[in-house]
C-alpha atoms as a PDB file:
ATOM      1  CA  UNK A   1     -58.011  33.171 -33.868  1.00  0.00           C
ATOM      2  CA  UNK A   2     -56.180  36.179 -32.578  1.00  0.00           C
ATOM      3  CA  UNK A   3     -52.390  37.335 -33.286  1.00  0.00           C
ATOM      4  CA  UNK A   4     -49.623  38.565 -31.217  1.00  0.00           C
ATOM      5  CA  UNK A   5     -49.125  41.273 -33.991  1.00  0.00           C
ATOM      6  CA  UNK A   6     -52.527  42.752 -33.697  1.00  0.00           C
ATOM      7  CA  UNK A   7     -53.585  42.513 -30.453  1.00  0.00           C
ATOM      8  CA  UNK A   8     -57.456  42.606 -29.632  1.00  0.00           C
ATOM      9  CA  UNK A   9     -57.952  41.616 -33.170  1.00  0.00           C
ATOM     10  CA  UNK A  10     -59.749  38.138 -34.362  1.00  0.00           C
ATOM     11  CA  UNK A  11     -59.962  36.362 -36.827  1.00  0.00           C
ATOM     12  CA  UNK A  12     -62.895  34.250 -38.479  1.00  0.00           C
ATOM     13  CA  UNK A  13     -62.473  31.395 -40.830  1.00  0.00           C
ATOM     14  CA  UNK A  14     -64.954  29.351 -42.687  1.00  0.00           C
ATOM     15  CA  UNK A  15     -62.702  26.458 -42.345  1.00  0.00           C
ATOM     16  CA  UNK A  16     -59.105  25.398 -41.309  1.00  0.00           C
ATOM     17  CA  UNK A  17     -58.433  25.409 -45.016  1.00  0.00           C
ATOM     18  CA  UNK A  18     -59.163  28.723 -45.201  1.00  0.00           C
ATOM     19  CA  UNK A  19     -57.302  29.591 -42.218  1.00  0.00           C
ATOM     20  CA  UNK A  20     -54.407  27.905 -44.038  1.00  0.00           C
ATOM     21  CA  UNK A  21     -54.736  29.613 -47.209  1.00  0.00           C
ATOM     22  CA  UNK A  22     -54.183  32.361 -45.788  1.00  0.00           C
ATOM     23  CA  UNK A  23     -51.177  31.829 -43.653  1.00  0.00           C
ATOM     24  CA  UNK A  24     -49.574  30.189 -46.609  1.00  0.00           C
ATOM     25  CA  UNK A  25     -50.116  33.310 -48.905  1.00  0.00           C
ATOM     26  CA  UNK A  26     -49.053  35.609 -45.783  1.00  0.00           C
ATOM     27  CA  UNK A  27     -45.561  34.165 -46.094  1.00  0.00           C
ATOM     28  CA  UNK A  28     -45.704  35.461 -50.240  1.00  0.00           C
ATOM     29  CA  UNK A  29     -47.289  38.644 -48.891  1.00  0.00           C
ATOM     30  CA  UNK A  30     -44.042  39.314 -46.723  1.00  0.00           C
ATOM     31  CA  UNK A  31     -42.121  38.326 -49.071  1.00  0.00           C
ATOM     32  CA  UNK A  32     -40.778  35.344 -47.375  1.00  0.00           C
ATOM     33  CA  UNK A  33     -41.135  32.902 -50.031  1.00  0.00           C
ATOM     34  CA  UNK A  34     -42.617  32.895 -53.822  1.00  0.00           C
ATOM     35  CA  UNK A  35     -46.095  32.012 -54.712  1.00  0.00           C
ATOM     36  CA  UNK A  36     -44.411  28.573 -56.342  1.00  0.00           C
ATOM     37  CA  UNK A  37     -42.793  27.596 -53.034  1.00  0.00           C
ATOM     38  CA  UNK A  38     -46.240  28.171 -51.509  1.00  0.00           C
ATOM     39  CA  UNK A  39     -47.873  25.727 -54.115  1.00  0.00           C
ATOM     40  CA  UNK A  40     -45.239  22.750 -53.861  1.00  0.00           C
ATOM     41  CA  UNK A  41     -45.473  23.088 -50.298  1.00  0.00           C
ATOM     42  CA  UNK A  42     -49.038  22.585 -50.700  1.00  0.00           C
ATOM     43  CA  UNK A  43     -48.938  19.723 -52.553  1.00  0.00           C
ATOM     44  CA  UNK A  44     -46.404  18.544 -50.384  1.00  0.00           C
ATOM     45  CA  UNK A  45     -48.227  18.742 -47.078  1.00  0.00           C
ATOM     46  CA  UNK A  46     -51.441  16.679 -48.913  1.00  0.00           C
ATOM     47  CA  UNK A  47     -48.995  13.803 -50.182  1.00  0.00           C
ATOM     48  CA  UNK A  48     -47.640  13.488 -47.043  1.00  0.00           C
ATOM     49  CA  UNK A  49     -50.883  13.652 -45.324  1.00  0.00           C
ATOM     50  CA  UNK A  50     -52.497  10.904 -47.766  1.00  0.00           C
ATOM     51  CA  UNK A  51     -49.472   8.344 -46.982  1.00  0.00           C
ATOM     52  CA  UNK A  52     -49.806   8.641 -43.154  1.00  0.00           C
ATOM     53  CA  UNK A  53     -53.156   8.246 -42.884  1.00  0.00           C
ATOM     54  CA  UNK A  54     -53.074   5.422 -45.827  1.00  0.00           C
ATOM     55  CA  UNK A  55     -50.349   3.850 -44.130  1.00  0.00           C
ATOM     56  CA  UNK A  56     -51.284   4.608 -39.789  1.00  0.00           C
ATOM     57  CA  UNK A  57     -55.015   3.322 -40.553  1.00  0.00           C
ATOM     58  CA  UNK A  58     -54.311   0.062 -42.007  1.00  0.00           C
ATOM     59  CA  UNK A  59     -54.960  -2.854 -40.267  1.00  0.00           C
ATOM     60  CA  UNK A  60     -51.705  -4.685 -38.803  1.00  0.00           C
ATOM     61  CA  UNK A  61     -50.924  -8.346 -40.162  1.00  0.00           C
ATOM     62  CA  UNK A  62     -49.094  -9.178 -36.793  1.00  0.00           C
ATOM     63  CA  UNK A  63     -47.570 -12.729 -39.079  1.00  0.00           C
ATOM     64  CA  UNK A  64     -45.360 -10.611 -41.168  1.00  0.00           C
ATOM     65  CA  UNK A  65     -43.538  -9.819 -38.128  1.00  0.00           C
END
């Protein structure tokens, strides 16, 4: 990954988790937002990402329509 900030620089991560994590906590670092807004967000973003793909991968029951 590279940034328009730091030009020439990259970035490794181990995972896109990590990679994540650490633009989440950049937003705290700056002093954008508090470590607690970072956290419900968090939890936020997996809810949401457990009902679409509990709710897009389900098979469709074309007689209910």
């Amino acid at each position: 990954m590279t940034s328009e900030v730091l030009p020439g620089i990259k970035r490794h991560f181990e995972s896109f988790s990590a990679a994540a994590n650490e633009a989440s906590m950049s937003r705290v670092f700056a002093g954008v937002h508090f470590s607690t807004d970072e956290q419900a967000g968090e939890v936020l973003g997996r809810r949401l990402a457990e009902f679409v793909i509990g709710h897009s991968l389900r098979r469709e029951n074309r007689a209910e329509r």
